[in-house]
PDB file of N, CA and C in Angstrom:
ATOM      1  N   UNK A   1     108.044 110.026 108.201  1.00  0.00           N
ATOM      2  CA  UNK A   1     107.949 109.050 107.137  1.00  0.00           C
ATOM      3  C   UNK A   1     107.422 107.725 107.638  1.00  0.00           C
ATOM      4  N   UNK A   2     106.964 107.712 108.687  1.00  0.00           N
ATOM      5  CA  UNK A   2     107.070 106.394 109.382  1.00  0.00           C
ATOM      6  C   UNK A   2     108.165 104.703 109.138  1.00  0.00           C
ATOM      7  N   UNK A   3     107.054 103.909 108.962  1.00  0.00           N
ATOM      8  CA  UNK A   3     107.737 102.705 108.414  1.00  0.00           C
ATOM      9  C   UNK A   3     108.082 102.426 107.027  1.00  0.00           C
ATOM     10  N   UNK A   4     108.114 103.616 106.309  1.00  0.00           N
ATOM     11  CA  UNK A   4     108.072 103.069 104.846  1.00  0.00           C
ATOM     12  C   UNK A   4     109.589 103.709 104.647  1.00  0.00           C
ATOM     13  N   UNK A   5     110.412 103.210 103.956  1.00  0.00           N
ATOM     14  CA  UNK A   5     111.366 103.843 103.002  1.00  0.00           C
ATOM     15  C   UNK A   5     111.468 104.028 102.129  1.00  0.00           C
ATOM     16  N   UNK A   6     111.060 103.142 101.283  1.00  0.00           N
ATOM     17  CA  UNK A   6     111.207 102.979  99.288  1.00  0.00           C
ATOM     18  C   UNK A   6     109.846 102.339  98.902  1.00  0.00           C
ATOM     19  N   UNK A   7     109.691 103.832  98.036  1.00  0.00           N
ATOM     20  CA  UNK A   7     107.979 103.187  97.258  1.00  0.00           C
ATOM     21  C   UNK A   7     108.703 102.731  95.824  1.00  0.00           C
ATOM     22  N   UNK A   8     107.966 101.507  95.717  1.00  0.00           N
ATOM     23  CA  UNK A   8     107.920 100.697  94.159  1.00  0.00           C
ATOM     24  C   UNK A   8     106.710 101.760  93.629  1.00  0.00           C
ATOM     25  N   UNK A   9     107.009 102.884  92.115  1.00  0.00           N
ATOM     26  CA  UNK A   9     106.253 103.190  91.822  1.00  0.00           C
ATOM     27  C   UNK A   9     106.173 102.320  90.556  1.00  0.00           C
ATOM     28  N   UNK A  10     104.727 101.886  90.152  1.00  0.00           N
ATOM     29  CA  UNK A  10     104.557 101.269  88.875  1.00  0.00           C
ATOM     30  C   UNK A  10     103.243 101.626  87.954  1.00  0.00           C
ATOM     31  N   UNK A  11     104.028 102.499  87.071  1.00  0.00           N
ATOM     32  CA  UNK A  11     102.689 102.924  86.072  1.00  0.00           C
ATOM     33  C   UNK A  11     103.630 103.209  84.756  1.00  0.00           C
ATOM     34  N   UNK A  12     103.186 102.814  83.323  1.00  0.00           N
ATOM     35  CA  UNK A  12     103.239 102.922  82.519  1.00  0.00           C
ATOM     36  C   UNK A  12     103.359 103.914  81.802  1.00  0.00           C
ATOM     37  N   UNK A  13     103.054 105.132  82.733  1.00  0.00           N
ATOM     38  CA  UNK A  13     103.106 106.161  82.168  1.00  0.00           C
ATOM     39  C   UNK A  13     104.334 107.290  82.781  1.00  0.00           C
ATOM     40  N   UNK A  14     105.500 107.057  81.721  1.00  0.00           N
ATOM     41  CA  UNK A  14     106.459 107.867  81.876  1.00  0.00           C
ATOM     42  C   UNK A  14     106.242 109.169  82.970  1.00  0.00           C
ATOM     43  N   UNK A  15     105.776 110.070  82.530  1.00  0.00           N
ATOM     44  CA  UNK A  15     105.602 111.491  83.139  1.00  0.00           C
ATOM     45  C   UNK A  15     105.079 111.514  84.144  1.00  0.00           C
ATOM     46  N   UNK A  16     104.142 110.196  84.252  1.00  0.00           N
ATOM     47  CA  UNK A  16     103.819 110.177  85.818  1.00  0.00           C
ATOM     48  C   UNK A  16     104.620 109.485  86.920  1.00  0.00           C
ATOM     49  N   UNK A  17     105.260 108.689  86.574  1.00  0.00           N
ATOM     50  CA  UNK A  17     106.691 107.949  86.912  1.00  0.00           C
ATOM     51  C   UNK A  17     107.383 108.635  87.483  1.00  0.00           C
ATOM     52  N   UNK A  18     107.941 109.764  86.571  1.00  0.00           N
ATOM     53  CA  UNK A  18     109.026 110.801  86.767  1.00  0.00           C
ATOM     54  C   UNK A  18     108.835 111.815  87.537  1.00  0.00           C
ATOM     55  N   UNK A  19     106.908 112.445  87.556  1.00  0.00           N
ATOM     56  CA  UNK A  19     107.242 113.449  88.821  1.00  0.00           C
ATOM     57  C   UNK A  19     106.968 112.705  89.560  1.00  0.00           C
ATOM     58  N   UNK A  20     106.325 111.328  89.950  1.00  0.00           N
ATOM     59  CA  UNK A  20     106.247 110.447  91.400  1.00  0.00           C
ATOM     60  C   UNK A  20     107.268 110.738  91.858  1.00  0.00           C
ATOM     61  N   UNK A  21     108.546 110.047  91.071  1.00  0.00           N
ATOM     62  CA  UNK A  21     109.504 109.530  91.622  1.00  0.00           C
ATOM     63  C   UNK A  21     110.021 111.262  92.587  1.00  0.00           C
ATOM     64  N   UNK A  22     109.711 112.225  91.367  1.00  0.00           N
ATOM     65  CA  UNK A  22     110.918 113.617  92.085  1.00  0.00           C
ATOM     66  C   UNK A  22     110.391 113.805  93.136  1.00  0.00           C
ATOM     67  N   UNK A  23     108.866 113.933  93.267  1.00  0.00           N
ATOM     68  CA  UNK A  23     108.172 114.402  94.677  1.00  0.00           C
ATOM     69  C   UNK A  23     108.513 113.671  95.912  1.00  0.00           C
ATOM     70  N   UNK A  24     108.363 111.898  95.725  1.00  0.00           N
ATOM     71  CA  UNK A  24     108.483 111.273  96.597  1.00  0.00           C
ATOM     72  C   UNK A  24     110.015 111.598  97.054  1.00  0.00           C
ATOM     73  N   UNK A  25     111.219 111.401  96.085  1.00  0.00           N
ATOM     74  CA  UNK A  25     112.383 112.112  96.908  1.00  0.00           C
ATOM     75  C   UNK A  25     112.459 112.671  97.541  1.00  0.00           C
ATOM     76  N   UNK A  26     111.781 114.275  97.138  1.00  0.00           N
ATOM     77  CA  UNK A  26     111.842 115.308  97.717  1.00  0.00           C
ATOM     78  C   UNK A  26     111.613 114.802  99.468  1.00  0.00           C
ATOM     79  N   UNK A  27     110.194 114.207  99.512  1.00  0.00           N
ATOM     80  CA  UNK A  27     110.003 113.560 100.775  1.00  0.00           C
ATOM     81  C   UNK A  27     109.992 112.892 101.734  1.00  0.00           C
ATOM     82  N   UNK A  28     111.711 112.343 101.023  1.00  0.00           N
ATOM     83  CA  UNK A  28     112.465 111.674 101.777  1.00  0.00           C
ATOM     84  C   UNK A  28     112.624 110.081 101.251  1.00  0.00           C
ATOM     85  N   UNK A  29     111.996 109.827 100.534  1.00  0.00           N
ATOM     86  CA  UNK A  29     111.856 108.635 100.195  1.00  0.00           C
ATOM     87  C   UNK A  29     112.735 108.247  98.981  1.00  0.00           C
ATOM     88  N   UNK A  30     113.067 106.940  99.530  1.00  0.00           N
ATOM     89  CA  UNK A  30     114.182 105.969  98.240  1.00  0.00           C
ATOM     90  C   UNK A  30     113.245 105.702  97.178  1.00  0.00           C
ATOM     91  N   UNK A  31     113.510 105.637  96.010  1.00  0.00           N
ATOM     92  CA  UNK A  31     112.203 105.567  95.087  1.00  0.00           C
ATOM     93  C   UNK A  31     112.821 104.376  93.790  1.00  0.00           C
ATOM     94  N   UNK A  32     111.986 103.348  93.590  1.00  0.00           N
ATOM     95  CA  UNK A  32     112.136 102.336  92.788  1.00  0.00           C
ATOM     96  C   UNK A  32     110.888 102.816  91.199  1.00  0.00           C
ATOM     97  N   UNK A  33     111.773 102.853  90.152  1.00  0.00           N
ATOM     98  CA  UNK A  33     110.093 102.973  89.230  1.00  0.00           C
ATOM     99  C   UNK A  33     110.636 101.647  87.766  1.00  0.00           C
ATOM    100  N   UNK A  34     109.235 101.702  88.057  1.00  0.00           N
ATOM    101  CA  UNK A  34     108.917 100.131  87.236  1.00  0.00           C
ATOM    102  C   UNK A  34     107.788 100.707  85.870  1.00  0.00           C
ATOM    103  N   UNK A  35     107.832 100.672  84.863  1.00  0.00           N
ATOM    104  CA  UNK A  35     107.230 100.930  83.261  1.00  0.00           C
ATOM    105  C   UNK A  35     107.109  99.922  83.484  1.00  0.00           C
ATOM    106  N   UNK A  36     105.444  99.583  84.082  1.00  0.00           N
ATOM    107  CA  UNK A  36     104.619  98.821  83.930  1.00  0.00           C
ATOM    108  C   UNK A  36     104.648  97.419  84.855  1.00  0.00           C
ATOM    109  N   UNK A  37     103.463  96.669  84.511  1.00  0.00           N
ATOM    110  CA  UNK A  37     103.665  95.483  85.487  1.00  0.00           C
ATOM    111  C   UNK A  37     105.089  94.175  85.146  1.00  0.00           C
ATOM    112  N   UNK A  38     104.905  94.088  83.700  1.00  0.00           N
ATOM    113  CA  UNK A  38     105.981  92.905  83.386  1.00  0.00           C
ATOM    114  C   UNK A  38     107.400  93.520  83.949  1.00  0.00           C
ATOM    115  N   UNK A  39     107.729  94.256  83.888  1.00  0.00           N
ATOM    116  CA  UNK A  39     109.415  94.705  84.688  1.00  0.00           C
ATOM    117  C   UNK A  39     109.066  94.820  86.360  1.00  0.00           C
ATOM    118  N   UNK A  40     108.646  95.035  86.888  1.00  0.00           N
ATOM    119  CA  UNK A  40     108.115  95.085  87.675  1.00  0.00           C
ATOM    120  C   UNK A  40     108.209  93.597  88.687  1.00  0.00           C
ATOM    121  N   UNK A  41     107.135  92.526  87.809  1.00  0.00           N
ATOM    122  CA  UNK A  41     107.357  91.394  88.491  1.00  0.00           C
ATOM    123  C   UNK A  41     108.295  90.228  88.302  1.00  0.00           C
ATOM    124  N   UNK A  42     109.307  90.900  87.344  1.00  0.00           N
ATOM    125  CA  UNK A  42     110.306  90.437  87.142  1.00  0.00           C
ATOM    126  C   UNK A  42     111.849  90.480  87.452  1.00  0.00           C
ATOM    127  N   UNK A  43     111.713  91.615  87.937  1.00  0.00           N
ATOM    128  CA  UNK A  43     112.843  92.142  88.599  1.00  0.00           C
ATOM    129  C   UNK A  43     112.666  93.163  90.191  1.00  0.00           C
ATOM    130  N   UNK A  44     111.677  93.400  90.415  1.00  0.00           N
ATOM    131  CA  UNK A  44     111.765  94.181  92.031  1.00  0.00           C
ATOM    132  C   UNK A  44     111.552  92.928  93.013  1.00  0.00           C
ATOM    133  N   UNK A  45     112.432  93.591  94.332  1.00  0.00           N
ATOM    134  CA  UNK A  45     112.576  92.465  95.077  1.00  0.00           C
ATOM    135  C   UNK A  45     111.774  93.691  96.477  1.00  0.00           C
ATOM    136  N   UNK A  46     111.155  93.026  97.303  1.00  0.00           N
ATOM    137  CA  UNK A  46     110.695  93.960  97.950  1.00  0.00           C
ATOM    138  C   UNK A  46     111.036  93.577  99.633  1.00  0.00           C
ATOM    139  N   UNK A  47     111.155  95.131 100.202  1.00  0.00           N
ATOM    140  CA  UNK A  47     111.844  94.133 101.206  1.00  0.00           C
ATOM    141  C   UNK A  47     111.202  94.756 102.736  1.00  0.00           C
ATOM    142  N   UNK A  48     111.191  94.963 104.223  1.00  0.00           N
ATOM    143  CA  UNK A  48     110.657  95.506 104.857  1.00  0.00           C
ATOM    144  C   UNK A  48     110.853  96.640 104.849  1.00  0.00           C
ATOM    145  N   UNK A  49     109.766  97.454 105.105  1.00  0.00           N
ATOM    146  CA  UNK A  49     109.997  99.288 104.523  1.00  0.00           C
ATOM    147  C   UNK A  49     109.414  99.827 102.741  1.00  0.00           C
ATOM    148  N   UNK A  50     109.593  98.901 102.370  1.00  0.00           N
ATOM    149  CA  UNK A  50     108.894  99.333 101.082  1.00  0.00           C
ATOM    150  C   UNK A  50     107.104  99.441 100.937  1.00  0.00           C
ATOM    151  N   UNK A  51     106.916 100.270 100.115  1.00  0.00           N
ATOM    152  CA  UNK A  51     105.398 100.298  99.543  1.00  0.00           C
ATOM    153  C   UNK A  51     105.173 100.004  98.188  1.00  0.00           C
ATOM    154  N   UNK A  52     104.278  99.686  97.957  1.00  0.00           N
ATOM    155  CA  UNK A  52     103.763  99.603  96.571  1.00  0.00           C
ATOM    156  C   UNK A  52     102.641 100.374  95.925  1.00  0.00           C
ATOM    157  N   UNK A  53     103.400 101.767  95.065  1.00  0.00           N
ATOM    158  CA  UNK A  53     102.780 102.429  94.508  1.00  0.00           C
ATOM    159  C   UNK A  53     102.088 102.376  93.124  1.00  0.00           C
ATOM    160  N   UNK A  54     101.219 101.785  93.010  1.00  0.00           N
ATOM    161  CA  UNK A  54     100.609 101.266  91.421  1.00  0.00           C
ATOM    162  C   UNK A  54      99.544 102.106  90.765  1.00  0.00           C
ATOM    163  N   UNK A  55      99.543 102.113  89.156  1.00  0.00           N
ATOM    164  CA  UNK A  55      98.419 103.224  89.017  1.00  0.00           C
ATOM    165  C   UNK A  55      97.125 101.237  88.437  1.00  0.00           C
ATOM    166  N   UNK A  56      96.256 101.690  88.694  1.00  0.00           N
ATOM    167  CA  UNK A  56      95.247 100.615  88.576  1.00  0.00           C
ATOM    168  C   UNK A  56      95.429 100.603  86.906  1.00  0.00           C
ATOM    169  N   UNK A  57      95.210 101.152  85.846  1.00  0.00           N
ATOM    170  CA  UNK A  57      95.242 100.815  84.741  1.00  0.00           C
ATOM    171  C   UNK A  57      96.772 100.414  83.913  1.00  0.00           C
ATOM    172  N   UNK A  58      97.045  99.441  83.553  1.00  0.00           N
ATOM    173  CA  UNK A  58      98.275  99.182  83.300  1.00  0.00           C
ATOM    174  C   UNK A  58      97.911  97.840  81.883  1.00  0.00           C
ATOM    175  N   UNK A  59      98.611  97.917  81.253  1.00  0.00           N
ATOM    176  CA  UNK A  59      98.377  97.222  80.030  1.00  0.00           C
ATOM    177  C   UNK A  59      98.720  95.784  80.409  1.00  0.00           C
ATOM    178  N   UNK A  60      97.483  94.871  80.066  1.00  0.00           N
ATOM    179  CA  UNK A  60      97.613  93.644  80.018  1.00  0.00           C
ATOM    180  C   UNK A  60      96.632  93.701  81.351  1.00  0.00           C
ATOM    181  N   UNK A  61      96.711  93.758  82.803  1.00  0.00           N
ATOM    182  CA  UNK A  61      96.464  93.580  84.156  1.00  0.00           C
ATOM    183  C   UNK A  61      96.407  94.923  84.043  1.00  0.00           C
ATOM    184  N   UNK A  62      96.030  94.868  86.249  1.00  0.00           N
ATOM    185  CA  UNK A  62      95.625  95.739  87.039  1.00  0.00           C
ATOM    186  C   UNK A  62      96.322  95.898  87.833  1.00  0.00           C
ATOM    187  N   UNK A  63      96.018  97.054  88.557  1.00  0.00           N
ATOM    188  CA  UNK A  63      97.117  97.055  89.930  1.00  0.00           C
ATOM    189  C   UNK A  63      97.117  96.126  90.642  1.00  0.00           C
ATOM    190  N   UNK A  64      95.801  96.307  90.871  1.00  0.00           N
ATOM    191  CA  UNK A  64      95.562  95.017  92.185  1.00  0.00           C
ATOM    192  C   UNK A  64      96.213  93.669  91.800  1.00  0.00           C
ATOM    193  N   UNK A  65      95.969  93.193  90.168  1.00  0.00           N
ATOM    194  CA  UNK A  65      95.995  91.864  89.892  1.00  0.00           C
ATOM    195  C   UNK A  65      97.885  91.993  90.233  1.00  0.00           C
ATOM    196  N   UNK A  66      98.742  93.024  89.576  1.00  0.00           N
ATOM    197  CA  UNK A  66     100.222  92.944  90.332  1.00  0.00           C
ATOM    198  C   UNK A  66     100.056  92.774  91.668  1.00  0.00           C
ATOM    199  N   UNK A  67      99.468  93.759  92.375  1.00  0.00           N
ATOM    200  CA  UNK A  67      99.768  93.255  93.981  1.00  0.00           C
ATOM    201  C   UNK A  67      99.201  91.814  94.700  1.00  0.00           C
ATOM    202  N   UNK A  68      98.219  91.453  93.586  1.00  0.00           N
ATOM    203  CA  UNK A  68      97.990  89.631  94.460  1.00  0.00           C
ATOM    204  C   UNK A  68      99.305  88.595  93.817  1.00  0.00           C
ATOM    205  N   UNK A  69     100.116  89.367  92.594  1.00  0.00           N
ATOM    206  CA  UNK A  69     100.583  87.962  92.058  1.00  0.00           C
ATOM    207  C   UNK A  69     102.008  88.160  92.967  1.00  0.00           C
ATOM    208  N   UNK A  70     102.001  89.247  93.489  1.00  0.00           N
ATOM    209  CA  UNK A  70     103.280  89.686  94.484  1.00  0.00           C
ATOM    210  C   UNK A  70     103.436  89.076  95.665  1.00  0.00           C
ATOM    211  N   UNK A  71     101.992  89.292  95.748  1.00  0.00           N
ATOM    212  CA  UNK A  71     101.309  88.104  97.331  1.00  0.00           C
ATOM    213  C   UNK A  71     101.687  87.406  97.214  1.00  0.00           C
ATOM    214  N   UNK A  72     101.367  85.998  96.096  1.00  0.00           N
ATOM    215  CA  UNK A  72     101.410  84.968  95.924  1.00  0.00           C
ATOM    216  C   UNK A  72     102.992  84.403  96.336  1.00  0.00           C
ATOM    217  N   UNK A  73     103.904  85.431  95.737  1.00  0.00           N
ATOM    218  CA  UNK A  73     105.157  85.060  95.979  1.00  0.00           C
ATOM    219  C   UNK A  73     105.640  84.967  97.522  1.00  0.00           C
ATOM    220  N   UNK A  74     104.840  85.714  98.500  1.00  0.00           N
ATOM    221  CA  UNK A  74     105.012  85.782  99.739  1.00  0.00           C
ATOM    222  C   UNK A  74     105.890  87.509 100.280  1.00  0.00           C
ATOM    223  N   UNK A  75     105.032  88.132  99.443  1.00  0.00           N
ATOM    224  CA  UNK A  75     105.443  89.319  99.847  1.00  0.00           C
ATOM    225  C   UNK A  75     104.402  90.612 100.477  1.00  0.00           C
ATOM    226  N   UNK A  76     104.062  90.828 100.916  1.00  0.00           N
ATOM    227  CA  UNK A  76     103.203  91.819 101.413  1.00  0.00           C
ATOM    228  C   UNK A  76     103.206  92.922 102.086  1.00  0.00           C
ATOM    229  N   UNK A  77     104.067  93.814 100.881  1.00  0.00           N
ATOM    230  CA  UNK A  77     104.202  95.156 100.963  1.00  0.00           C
ATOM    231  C   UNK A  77     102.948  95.622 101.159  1.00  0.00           C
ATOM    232  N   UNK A  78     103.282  96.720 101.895  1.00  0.00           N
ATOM    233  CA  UNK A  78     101.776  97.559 101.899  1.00  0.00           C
ATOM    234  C   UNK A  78     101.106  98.548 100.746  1.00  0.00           C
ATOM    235  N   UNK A  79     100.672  98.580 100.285  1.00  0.00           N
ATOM    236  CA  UNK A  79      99.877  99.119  98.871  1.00  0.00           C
ATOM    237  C   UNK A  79      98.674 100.333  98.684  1.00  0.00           C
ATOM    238  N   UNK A  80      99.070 101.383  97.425  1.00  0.00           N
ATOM    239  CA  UNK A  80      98.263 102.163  97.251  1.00  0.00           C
ATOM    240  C   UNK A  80      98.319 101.697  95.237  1.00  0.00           C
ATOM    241  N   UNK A  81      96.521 102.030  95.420  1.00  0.00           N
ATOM    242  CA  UNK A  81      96.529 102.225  94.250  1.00  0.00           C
ATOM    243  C   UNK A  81      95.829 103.084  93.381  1.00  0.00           C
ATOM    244  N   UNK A  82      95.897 103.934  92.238  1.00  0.00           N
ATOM    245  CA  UNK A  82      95.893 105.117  92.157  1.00  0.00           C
ATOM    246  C   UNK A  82      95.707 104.640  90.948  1.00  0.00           C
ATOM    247  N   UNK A  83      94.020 106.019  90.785  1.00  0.00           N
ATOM    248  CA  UNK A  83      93.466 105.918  89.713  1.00  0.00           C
ATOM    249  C   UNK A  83      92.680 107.035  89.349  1.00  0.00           C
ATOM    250  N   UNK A  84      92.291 107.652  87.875  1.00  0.00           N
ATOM    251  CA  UNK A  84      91.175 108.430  87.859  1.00  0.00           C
ATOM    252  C   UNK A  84      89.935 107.616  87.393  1.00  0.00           C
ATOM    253  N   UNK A  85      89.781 106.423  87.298  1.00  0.00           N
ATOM    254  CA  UNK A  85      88.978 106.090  86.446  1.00  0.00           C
ATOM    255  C   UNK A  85      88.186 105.133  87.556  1.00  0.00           C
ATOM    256  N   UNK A  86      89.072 105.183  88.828  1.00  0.00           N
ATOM    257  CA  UNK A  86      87.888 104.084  89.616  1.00  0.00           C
ATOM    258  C   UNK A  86      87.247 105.013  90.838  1.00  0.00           C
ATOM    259  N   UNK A  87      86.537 104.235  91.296  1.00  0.00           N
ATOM    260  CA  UNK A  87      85.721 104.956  92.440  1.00  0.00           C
ATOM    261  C   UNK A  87      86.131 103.872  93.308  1.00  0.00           C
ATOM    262  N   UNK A  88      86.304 104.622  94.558  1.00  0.00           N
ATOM    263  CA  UNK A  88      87.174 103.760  95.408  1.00  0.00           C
ATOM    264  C   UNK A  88      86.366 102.466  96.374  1.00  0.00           C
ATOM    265  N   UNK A  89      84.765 103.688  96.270  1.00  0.00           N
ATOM    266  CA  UNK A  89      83.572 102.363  97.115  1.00  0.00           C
ATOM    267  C   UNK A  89      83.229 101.119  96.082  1.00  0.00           C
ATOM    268  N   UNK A  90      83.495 101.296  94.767  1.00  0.00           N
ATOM    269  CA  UNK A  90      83.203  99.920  94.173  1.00  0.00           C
ATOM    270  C   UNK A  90      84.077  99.416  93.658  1.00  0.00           C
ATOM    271  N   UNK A  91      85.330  99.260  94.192  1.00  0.00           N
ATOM    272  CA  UNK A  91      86.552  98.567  93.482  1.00  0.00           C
ATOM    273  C   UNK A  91      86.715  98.001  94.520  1.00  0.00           C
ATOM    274  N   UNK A  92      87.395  96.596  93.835  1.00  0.00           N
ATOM    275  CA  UNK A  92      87.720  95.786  94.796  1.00  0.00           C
ATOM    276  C   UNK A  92      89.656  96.250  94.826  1.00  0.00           C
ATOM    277  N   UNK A  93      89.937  96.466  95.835  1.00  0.00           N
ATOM    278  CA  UNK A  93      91.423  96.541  96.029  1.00  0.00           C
ATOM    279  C   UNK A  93      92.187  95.553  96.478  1.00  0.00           C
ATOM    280  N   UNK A  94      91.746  94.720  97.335  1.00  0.00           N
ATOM    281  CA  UNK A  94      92.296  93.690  97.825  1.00  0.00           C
ATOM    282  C   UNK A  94      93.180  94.092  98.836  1.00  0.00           C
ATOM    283  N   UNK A  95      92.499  94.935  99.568  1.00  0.00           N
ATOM    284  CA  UNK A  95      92.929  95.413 101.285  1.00  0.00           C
ATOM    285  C   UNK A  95      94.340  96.926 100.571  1.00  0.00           C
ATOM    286  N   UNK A  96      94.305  97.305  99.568  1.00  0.00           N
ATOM    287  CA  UNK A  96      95.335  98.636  99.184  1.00  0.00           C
ATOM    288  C   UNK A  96      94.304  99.918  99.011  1.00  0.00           C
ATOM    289  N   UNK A  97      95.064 100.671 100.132  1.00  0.00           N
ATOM    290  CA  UNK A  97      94.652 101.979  99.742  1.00  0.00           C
ATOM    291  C   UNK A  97      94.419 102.260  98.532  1.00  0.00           C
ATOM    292  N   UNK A  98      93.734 103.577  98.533  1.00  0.00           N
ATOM    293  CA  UNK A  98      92.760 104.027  97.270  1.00  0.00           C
ATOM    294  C   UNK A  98      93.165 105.434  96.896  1.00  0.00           C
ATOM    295  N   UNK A  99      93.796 106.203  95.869  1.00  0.00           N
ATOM    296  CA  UNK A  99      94.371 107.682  95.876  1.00  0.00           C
ATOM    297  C   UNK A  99      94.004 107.997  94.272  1.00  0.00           C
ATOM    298  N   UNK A 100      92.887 108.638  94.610  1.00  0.00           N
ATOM    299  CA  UNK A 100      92.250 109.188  93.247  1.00  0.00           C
ATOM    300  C   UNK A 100      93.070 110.023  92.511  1.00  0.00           C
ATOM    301  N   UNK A 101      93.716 109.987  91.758  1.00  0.00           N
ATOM    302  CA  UNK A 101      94.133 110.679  90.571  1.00  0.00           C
ATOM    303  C   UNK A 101      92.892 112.145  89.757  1.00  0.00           C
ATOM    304  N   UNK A 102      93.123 113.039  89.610  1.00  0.00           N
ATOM    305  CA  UNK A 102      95.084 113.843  90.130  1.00  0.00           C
ATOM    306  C   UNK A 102      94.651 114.149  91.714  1.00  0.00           C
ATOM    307  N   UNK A 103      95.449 114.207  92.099  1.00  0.00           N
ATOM    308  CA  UNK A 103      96.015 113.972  93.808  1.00  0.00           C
ATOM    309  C   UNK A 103      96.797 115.173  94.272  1.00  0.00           C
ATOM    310  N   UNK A 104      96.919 116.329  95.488  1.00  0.00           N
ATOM    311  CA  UNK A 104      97.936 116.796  95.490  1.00  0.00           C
ATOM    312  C   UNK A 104      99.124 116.118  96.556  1.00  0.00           C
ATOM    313  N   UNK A 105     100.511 116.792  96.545  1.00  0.00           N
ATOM    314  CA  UNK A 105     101.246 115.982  97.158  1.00  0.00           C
ATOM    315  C   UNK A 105     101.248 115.744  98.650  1.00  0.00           C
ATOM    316  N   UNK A 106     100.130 116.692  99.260  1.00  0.00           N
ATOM    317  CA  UNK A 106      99.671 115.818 100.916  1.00  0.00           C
ATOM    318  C   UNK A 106      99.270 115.061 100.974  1.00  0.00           C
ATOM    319  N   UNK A 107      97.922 114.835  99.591  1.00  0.00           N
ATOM    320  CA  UNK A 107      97.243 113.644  99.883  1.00  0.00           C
ATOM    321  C   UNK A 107      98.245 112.167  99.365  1.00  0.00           C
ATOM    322  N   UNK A 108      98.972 112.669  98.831  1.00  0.00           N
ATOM    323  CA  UNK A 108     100.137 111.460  98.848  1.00  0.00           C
ATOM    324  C   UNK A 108     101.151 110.372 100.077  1.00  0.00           C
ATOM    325  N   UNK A 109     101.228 111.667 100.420  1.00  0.00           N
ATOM    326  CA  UNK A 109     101.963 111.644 101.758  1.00  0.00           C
ATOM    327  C   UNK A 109     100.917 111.209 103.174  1.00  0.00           C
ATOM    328  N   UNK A 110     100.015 111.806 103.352  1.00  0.00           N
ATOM    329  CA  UNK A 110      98.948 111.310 104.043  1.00  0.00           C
ATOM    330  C   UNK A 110      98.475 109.331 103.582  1.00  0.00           C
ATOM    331  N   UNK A 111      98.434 108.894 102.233  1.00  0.00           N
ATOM    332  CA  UNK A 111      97.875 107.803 102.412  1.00  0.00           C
ATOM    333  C   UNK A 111      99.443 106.944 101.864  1.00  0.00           C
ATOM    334  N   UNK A 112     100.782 107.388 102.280  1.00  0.00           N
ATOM    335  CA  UNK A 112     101.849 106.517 102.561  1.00  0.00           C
ATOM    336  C   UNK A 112     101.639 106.457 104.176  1.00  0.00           C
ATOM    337  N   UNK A 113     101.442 107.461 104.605  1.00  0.00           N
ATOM    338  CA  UNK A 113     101.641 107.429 106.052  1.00  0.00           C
ATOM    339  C   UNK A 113     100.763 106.513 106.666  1.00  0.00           C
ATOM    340  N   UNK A 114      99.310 106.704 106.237  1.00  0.00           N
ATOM    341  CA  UNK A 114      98.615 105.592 106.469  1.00  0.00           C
ATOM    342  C   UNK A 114      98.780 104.019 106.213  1.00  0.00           C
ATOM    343  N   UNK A 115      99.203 103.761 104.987  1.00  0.00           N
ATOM    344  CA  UNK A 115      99.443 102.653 104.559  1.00  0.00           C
ATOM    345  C   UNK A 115     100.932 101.880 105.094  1.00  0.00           C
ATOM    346  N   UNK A 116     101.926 103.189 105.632  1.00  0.00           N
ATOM    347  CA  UNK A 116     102.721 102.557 106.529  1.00  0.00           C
ATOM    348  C   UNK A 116     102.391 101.813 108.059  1.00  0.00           C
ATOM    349  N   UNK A 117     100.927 102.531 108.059  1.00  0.00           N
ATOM    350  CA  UNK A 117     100.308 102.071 109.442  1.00  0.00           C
ATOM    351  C   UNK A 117      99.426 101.109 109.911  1.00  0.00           C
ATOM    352  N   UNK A 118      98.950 100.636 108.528  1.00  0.00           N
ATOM    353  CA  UNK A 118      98.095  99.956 108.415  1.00  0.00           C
ATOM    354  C   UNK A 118      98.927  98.121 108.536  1.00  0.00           C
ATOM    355  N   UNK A 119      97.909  97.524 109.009  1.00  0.00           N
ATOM    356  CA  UNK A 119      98.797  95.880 109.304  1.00  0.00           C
ATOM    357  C   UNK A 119      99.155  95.240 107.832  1.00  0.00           C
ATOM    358  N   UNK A 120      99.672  94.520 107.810  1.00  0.00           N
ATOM    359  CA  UNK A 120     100.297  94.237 106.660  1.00  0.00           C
ATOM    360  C   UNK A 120      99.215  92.965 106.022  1.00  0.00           C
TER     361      UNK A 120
END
């Protein structure tokens, strides 16, 4: 599992929420899920060991735009963000992994592992 313990998953979409959350258990992981960005940046506190699992389309904002306003606060979890609708060479991420949607659950696990490895 490396350095990560608890992924913040945040997407709006129930069903994808719910098997995140079961799979990531399964794989050992403490799992936080957030319906959407406003609960999200209002109540998760993030701490060393966590990731930030976001799907890029989210009502109102973006993934990314949650993970800079997270920044801002002085937090810099390490980040994936997950999408079917982007292409990963022309999005700007703002230094977060990229996990194209639908995904199977290695390639999940492969870009936590990475993103646990990657500098913060």
């Amino acid at each position: 599992m490396g350095d990560i313990r608890r992924v913040h998953v945040i997407d709006d979409d129930c069903a994808m929420r719910e098997s995140l959350g079961l799979l990531l258990e399964t794989l050992g992981y403490a799992v936080e899920s957030w319906d959407g960005s406003q609960p999200a940046l209002e109540r998760a506190e993030f701490l060393p060991g966590d990731l930030l699992l976001v799907d890029y389309r989210l009502g109102g904002c973006t993934g990314v735009d949650i993970l800079r306003r997270i920044r801002k606060r002085g937090y810099r979890p390490p980040a994936i963000v997950m999408s079917g609708h982007l292409r990963s060479e022309t999005a700007d991420l703002d230094g977060a992994l990229f996990l194209e949607k639908p995904f199977a659950p290695q390639a999940l696990l492969d870009a936590i592992r990475k993103a646990g490895a990657a500098p913060g």
